[in-house]
C-alpha atoms as a PDB file:
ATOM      1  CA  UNK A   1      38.909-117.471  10.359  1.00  0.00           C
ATOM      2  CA  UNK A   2      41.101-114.320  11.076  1.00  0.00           C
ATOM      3  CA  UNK A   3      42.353-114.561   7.300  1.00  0.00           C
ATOM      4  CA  UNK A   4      38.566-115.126   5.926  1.00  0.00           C
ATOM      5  CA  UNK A   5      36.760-112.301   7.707  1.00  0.00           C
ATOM      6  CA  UNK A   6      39.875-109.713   5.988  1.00  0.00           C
ATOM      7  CA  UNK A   7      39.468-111.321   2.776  1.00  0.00           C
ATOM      8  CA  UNK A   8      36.201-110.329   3.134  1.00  0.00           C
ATOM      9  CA  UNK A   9      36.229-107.192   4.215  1.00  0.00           C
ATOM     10  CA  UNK A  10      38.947-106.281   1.364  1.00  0.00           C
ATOM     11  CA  UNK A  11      36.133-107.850  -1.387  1.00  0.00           C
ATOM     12  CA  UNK A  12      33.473-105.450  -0.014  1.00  0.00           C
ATOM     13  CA  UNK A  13      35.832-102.396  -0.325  1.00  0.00           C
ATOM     14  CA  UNK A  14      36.115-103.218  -3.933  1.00  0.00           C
ATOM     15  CA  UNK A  15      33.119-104.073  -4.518  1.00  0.00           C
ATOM     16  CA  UNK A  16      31.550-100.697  -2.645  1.00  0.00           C
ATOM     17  CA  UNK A  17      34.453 -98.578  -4.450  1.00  0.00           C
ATOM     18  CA  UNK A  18      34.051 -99.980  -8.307  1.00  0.00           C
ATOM     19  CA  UNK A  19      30.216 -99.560  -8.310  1.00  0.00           C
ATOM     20  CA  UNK A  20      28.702 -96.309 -10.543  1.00  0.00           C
ATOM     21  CA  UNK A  21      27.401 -93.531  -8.407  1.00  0.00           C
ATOM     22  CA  UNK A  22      25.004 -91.704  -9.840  1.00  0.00           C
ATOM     23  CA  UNK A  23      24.212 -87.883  -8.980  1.00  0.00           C
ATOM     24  CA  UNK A  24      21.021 -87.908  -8.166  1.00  0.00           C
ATOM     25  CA  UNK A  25      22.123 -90.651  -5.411  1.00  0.00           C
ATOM     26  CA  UNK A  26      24.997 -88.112  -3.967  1.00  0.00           C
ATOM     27  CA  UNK A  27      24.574 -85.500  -1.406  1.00  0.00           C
ATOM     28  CA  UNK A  28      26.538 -82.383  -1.435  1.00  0.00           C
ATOM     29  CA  UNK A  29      26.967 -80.028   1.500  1.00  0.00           C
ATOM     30  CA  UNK A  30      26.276 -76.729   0.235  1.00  0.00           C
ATOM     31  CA  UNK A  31      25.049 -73.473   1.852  1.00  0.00           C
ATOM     32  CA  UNK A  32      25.686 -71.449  -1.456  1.00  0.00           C
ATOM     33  CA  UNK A  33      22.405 -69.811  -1.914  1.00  0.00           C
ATOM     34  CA  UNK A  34      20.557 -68.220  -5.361  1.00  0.00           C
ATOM     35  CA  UNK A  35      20.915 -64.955  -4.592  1.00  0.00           C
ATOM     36  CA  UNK A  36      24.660 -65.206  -3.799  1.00  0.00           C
ATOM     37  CA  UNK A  37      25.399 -67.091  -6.834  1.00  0.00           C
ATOM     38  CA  UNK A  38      23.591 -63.433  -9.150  1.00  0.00           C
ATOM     39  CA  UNK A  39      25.787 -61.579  -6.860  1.00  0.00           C
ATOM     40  CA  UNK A  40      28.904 -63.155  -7.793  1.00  0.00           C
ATOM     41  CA  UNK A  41      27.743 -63.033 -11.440  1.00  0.00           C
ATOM     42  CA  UNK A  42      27.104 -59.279 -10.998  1.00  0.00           C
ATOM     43  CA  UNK A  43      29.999 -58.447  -8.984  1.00  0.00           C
ATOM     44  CA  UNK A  44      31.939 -60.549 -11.506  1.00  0.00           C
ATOM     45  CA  UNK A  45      33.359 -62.497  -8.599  1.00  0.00           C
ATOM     46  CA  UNK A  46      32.235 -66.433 -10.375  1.00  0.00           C
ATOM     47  CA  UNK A  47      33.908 -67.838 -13.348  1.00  0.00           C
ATOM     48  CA  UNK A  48      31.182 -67.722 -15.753  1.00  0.00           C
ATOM     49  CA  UNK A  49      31.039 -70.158 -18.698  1.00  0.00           C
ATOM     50  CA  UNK A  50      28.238 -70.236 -21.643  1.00  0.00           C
ATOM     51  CA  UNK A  51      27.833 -72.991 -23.788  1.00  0.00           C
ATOM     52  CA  UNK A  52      25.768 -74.363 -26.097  1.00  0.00           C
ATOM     53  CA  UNK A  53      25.157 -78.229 -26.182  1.00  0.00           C
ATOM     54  CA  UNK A  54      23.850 -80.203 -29.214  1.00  0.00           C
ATOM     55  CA  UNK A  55      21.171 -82.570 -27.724  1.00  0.00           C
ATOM     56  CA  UNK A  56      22.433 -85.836 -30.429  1.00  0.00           C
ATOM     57  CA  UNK A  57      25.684 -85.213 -28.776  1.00  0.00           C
ATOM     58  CA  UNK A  58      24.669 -85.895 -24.922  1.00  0.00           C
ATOM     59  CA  UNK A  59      26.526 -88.822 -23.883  1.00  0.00           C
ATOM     60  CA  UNK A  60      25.198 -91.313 -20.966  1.00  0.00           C
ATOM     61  CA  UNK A  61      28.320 -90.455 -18.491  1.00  0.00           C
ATOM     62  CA  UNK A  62      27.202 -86.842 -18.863  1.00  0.00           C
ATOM     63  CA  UNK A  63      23.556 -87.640 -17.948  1.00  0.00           C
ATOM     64  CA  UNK A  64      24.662 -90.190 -14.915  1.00  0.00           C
ATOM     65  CA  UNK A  65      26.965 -87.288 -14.103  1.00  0.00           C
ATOM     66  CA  UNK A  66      24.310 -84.189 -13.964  1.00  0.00           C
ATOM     67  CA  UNK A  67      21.268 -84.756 -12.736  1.00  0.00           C
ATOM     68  CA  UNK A  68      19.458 -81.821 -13.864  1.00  0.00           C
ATOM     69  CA  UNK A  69      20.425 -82.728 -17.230  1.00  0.00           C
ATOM     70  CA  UNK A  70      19.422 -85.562 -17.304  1.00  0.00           C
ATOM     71  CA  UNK A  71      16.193 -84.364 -15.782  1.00  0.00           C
ATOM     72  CA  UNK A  72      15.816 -82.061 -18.778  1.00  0.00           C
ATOM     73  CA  UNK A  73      16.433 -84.481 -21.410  1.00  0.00           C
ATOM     74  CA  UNK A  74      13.765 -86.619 -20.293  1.00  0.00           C
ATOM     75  CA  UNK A  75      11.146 -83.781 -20.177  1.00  0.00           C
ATOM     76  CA  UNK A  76      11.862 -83.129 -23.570  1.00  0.00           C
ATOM     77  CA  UNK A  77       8.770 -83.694 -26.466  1.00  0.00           C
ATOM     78  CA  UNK A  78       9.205 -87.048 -28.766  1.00  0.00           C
ATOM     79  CA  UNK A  79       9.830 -84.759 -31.993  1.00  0.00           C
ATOM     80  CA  UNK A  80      10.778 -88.303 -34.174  1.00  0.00           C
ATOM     81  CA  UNK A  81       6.894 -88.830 -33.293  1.00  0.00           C
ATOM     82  CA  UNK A  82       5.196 -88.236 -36.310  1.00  0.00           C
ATOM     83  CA  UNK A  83       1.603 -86.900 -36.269  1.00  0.00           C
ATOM     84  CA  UNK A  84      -1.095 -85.941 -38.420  1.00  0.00           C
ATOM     85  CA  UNK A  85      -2.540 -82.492 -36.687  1.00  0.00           C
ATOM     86  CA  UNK A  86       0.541 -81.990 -34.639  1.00  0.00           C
ATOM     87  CA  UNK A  87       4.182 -81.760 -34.056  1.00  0.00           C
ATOM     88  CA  UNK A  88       6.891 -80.193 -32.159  1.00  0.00           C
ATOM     89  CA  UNK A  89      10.905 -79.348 -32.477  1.00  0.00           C
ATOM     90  CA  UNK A  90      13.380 -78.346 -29.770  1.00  0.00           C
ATOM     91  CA  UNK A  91      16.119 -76.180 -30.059  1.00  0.00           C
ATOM     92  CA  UNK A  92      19.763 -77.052 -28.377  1.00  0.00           C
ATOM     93  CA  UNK A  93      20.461 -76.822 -24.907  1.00  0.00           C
ATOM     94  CA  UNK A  94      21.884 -73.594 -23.213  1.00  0.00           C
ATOM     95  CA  UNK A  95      23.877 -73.436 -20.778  1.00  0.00           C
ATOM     96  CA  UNK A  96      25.214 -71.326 -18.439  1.00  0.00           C
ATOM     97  CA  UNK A  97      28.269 -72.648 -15.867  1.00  0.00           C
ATOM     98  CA  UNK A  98      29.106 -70.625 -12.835  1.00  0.00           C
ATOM     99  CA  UNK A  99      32.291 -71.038 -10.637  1.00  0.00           C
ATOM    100  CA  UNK A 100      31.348 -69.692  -7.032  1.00  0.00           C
ATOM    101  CA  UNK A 101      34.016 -68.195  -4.873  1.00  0.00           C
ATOM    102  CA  UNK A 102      33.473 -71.082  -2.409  1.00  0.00           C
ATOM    103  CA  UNK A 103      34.399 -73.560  -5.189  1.00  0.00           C
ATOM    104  CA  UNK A 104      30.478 -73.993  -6.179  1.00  0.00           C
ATOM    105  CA  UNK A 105      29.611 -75.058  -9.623  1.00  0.00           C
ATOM    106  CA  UNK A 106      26.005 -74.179 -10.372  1.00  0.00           C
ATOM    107  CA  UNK A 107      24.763 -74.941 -14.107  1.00  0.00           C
ATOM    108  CA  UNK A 108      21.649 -73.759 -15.631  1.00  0.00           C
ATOM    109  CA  UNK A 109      20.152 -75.539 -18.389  1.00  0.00           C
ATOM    110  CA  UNK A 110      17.266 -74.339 -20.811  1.00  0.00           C
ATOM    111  CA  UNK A 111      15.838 -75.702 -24.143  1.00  0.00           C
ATOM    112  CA  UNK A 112      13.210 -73.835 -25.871  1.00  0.00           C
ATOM    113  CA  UNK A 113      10.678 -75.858 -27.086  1.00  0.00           C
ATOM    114  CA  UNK A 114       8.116 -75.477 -30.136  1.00  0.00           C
ATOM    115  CA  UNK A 115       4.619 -77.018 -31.360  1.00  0.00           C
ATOM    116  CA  UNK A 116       2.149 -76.982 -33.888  1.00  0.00           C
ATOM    117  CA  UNK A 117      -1.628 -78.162 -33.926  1.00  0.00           C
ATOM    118  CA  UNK A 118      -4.039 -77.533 -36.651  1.00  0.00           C
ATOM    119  CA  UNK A 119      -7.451 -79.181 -37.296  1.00  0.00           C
ATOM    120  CA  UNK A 120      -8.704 -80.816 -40.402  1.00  0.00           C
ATOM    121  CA  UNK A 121     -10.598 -78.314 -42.493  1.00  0.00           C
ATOM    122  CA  UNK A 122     -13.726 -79.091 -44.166  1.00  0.00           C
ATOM    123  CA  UNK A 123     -15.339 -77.622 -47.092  1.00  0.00           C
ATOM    124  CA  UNK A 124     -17.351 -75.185 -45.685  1.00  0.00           C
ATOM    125  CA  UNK A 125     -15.885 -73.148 -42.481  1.00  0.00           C
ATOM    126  CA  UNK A 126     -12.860 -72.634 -40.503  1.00  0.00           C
ATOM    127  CA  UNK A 127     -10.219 -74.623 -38.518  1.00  0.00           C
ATOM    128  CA  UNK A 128      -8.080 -73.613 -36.166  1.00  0.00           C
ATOM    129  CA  UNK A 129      -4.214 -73.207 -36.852  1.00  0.00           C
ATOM    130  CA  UNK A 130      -2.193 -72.861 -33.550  1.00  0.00           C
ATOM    131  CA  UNK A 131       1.597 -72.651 -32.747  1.00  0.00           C
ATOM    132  CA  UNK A 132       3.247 -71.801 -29.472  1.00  0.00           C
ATOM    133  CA  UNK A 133       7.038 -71.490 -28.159  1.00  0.00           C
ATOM    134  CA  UNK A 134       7.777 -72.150 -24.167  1.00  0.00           C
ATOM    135  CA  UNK A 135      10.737 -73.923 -22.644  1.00  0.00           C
ATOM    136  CA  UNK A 136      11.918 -76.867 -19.989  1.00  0.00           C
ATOM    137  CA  UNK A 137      14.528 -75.197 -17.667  1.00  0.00           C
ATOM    138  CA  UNK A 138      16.684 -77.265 -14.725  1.00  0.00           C
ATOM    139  CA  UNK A 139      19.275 -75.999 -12.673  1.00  0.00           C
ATOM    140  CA  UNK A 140      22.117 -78.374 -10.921  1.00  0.00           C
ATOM    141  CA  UNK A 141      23.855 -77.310  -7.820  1.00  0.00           C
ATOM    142  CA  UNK A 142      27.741 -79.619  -7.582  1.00  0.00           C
ATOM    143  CA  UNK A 143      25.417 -82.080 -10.038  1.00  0.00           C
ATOM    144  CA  UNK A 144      22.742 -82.249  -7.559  1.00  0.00           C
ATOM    145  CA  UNK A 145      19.362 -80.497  -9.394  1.00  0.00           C
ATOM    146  CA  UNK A 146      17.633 -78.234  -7.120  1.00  0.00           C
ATOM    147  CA  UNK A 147      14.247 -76.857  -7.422  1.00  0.00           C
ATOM    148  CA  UNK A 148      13.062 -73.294  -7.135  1.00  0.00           C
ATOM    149  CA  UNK A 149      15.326 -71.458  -8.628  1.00  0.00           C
ATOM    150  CA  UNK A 150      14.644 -68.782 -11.463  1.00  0.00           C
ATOM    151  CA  UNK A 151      15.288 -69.660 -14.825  1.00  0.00           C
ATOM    152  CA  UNK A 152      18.978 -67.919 -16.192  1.00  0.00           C
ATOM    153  CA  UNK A 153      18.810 -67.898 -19.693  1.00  0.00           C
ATOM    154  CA  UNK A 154      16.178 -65.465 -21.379  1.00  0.00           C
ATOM    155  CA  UNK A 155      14.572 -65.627 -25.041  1.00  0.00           C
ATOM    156  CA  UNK A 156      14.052 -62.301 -26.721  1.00  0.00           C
ATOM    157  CA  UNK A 157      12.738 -60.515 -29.944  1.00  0.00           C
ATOM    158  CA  UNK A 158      10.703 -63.483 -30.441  1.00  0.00           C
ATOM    159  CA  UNK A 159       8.989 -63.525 -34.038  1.00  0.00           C
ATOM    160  CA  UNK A 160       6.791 -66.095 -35.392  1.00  0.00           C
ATOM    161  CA  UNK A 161       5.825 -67.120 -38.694  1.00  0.00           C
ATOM    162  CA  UNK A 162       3.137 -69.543 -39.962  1.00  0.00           C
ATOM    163  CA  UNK A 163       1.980 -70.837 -42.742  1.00  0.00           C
ATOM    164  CA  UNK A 164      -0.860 -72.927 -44.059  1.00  0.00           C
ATOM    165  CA  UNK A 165      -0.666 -75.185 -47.182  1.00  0.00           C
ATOM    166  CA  UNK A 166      -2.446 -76.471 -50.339  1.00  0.00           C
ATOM    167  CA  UNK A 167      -6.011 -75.182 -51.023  1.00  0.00           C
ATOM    168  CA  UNK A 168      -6.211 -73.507 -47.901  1.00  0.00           C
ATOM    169  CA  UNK A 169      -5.678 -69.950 -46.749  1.00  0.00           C
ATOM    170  CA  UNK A 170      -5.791 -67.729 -43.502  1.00  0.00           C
ATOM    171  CA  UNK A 171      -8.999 -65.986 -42.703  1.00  0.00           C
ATOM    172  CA  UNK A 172     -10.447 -64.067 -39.847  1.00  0.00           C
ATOM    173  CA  UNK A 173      -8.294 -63.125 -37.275  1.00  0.00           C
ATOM    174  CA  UNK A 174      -4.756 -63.390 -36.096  1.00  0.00           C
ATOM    175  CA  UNK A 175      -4.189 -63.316 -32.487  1.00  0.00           C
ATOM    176  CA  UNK A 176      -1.296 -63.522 -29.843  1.00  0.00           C
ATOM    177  CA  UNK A 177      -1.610 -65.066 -26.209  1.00  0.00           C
ATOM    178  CA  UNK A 178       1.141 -66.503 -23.628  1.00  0.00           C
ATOM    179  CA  UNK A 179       1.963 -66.440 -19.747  1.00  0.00           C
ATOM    180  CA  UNK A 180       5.401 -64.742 -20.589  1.00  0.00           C
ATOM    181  CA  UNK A 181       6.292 -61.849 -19.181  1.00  0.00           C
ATOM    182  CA  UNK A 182       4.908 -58.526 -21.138  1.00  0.00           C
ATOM    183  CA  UNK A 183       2.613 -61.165 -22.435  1.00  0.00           C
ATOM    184  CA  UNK A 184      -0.695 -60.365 -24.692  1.00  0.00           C
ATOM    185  CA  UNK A 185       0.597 -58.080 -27.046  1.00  0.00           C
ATOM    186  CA  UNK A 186       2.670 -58.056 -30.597  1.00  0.00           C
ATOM    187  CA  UNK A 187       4.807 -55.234 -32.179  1.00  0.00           C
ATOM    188  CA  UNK A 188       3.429 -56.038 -35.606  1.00  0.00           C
ATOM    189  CA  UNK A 189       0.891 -58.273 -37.282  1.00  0.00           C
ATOM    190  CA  UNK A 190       2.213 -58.608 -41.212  1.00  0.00           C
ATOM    191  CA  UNK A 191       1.177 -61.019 -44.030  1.00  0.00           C
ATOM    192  CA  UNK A 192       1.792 -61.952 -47.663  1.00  0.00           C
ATOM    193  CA  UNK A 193      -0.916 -62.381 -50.728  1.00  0.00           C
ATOM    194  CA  UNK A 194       0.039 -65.774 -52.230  1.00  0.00           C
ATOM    195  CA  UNK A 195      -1.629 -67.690 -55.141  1.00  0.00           C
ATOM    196  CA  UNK A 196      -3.817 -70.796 -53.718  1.00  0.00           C
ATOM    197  CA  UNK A 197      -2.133 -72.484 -56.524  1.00  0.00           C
ATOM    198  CA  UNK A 198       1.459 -72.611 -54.925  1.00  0.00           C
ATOM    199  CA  UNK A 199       3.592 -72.395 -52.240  1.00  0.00           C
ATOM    200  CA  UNK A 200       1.956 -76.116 -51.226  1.00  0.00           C
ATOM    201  CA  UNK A 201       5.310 -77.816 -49.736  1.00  0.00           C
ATOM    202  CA  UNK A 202       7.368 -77.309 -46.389  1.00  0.00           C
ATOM    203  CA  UNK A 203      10.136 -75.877 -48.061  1.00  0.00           C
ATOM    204  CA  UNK A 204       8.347 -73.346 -50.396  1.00  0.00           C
ATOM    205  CA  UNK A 205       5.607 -72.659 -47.269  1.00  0.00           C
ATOM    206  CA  UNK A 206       9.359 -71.381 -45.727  1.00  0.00           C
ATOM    207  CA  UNK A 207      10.081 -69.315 -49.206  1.00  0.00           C
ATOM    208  CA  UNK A 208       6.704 -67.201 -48.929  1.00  0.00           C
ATOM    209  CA  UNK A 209       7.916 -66.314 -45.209  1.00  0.00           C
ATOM    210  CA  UNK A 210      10.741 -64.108 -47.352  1.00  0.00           C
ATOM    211  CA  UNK A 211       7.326 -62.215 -49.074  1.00  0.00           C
ATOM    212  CA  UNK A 212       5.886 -60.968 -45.362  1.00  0.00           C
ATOM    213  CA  UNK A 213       5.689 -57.452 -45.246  1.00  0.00           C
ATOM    214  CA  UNK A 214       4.215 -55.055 -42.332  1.00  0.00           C
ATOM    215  CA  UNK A 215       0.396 -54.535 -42.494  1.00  0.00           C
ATOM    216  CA  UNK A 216       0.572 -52.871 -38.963  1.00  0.00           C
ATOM    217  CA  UNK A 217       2.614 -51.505 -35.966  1.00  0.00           C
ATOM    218  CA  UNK A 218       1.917 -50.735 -33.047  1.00  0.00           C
ATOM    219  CA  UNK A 219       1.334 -53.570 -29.476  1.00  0.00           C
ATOM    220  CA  UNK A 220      -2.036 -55.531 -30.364  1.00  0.00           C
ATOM    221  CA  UNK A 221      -3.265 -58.580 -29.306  1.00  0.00           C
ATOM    222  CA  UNK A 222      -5.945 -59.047 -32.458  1.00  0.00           C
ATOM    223  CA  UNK A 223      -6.049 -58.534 -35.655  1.00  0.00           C
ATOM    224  CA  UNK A 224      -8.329 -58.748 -38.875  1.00  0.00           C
ATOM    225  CA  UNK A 225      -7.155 -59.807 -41.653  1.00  0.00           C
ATOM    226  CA  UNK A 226      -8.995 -59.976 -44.733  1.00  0.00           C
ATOM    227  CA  UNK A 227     -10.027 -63.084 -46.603  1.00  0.00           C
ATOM    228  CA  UNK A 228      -7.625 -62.344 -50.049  1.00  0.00           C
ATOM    229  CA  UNK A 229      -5.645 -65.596 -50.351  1.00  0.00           C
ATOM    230  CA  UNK A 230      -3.948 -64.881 -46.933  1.00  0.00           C
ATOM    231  CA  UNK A 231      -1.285 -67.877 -46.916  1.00  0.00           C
ATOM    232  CA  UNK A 232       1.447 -66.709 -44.236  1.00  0.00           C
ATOM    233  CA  UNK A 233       1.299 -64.611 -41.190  1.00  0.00           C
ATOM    234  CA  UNK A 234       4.007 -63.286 -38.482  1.00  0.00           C
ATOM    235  CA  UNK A 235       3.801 -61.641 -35.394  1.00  0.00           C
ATOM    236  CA  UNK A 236       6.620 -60.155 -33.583  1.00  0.00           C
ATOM    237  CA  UNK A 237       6.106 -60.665 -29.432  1.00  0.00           C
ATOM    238  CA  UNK A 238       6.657 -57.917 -27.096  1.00  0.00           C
ATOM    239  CA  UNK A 239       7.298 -60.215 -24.339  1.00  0.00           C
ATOM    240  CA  UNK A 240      10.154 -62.469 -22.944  1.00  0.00           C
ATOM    241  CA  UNK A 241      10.261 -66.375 -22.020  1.00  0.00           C
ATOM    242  CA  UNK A 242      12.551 -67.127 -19.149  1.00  0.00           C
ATOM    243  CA  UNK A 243      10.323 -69.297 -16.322  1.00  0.00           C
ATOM    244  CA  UNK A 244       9.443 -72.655 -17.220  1.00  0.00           C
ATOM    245  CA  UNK A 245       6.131 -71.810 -17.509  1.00  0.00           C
ATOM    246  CA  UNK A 246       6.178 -69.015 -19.573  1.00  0.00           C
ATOM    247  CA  UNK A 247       4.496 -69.605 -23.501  1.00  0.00           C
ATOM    248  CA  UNK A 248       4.244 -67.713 -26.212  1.00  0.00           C
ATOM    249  CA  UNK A 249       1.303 -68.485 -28.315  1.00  0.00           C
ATOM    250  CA  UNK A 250      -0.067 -67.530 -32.483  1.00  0.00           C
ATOM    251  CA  UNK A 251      -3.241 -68.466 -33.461  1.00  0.00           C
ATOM    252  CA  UNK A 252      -5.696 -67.826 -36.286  1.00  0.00           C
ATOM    253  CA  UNK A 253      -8.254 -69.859 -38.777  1.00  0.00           C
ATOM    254  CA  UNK A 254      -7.530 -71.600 -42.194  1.00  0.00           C
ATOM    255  CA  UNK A 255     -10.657 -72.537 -44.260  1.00  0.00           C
ATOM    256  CA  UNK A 256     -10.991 -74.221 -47.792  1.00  0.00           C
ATOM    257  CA  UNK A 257     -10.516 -71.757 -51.046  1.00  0.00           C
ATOM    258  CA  UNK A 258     -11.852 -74.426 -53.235  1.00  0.00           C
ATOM    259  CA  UNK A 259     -14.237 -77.493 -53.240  1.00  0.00           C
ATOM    260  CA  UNK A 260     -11.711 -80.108 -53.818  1.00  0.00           C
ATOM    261  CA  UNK A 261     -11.720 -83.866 -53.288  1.00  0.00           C
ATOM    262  CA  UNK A 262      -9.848 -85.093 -49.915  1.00  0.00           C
ATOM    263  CA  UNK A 263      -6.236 -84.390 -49.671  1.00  0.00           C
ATOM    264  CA  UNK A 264      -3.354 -83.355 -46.788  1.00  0.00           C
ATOM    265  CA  UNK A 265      -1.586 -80.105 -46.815  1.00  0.00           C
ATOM    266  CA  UNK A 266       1.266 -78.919 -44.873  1.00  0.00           C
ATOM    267  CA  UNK A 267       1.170 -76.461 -42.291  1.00  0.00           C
ATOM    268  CA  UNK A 268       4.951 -75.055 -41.160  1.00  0.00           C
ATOM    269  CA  UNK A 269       5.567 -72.783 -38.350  1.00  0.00           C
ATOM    270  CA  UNK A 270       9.011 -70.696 -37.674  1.00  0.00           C
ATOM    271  CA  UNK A 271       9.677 -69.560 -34.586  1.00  0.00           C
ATOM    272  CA  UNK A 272      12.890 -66.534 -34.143  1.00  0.00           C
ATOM    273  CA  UNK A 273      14.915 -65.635 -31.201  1.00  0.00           C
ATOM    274  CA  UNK A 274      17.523 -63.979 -29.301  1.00  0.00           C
ATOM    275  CA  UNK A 275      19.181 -66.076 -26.480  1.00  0.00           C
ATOM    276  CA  UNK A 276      20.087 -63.879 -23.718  1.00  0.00           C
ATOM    277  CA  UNK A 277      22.786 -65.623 -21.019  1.00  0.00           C
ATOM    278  CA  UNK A 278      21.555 -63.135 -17.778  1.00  0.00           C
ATOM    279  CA  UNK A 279      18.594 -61.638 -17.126  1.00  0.00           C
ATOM    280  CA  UNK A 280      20.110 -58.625 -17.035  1.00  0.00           C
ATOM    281  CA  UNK A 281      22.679 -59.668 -20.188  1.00  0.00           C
ATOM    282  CA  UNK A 282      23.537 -56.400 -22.557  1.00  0.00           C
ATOM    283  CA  UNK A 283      23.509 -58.540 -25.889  1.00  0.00           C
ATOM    284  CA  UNK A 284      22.052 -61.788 -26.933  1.00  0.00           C
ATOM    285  CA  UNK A 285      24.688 -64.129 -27.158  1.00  0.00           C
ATOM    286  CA  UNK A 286      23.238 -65.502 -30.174  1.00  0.00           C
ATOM    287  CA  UNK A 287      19.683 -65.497 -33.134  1.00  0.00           C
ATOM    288  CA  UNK A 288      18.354 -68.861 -34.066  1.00  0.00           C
ATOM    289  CA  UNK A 289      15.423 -69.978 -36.336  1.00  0.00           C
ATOM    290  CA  UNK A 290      13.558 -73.147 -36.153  1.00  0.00           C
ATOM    291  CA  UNK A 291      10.826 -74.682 -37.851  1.00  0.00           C
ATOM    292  CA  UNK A 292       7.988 -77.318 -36.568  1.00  0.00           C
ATOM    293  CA  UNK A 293       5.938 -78.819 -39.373  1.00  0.00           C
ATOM    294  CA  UNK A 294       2.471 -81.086 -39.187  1.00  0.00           C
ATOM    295  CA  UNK A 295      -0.062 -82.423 -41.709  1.00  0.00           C
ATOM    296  CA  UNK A 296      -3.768 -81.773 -41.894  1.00  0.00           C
ATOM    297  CA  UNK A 297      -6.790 -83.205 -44.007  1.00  0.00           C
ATOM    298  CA  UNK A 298      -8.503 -80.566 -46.615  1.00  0.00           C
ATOM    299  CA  UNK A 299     -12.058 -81.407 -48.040  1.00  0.00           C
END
């Protein structure tokens, strides 16, 4: 009996040993607090690492490994969902590792995030052609994601471009909004004259964006553009994302030029940044472009 109960006791060892722990199911004693961890970063005390992860590259171990990872990943927008009226794109993931004194290893994670929504336009009036830039953040604490902490990694300089497609064009009013910091205002409203007759795909809505140029300067939040074949717009932002709930947001109207039968155009948005590791970083570590596309119903 003896011989049974440690043959026993040896299987459950094994058994408890050899199955996969998780980090969300771990508990790590840590008194490391946020405000130490900037101080270290300031003080240059902590081993700081930035990287830059491909999202197609993320590997299972490394989500079963990181919680807040894996937290971010599935927070992220279904951008292989295709949608008439909408879309959206992410950018990679940025990250920033830091090496406490005490042996800590805090990670903080962002991925900037962009949409696109525009209504079907009808023969007579306006639709509304929207596209906005905000972010998911996490943070991880020895794998462990903890909440409340203040987003790391910083977006700057952010321009956006838009453009509507075939047999439409701009009209009325372009206009900025967002929760980011230094929010409701743009450096520079500009736009390009394009023929009605062109510029109809995603790739050549993308070409006019090389034929913006400035039609004013200044911080505004509005501003009037007049109805002359209007097919791309840009606004620079004045303000920075780096909280979870921050947004950057372009809006204006596209309406009809001609009475055509039924048909779908493109609408393409580019959104332009500079990724800042620190708030307080001299020099973005990096500028990157991307581009979120929809459809939409003309006539």
């Amino acid at each position: 009996m003896k011989k049974m109960k440690r043959m026993l006791a040896t299987f459950l060892c094994i058994v408890f040993i050899t199955q996969p722990v998780l980090a969300a199911d771990v508990f790590y004693d840590s008194k490391v607090t946020e405000s130490q961890v900037l101080q270290e970063i300031e003080n240059g005390v902590a081993e700081v690492i930035d990287e830059v992860i491909d999202i197609s590259t993320i590997t299972q171990q490394q989500l079963d490994e990181d919680a807040g990872l894996r937290s971010l990943v599935n927070r992220l927008p279904n951008i292989n969902e295709k949608k008439t009226n909408s879309g959206s794109n992410t950018g990679n993931i940025y990250t920033t590792t830091v090496t406490t004194s005490s042996g800590d290893i805090v990670k903080y994670y962002s991925t900037p995030c962009f949409y696109i929504k525009v209504t079907d336009v009808g023969k007579t009036g306006s639709s509304n052609f929207t596209s906005s830039m905000d972010m998911i953040n996490s943070t991880t604490l020895n794998g462990q994601e903890v909440k409340g902490w203040k987003g790391y990694i910083t977006y700057k300089n952010i321009v956006a471009e838009i453009g509507c497609g075939y047999n439409t064009e701009f009209t009325s009013l372009v206009s900025v909004d967002g929760t980011h910091s230094g929010s409701g205002a743009m450096k520079a409203v500009m736009y390009a004259v394009i023929a009605v007759s062109g510029y109809s795909t995603v790739n050549s809505i993308i070409d006019g964006f090389l034929e913006l140029r400035k039609l004013s300067s200044g911080s505004v939040t509005r501003y009037s553009i007049a109805k002359d074949n209007v097919r791309a717009l840009s606004a620079e932002f004045t303000g920075v994302l780096n909280d979870e709930n921050d947004k950057a947001i372009i809006e204006s109207s596209v309406s009809a030029e001609e009475n055509l039968a039924l048909t779908k155009a493109n609408a393409v948005a580019r959104w332009t940044y500079d990724i800042y590791h620190g708030l307080g970083a001299p020099r973005p570590s990096a500028t990157k472009s991307y581009t979120v596309t929809t459809q939409y119903n003309v006539g």
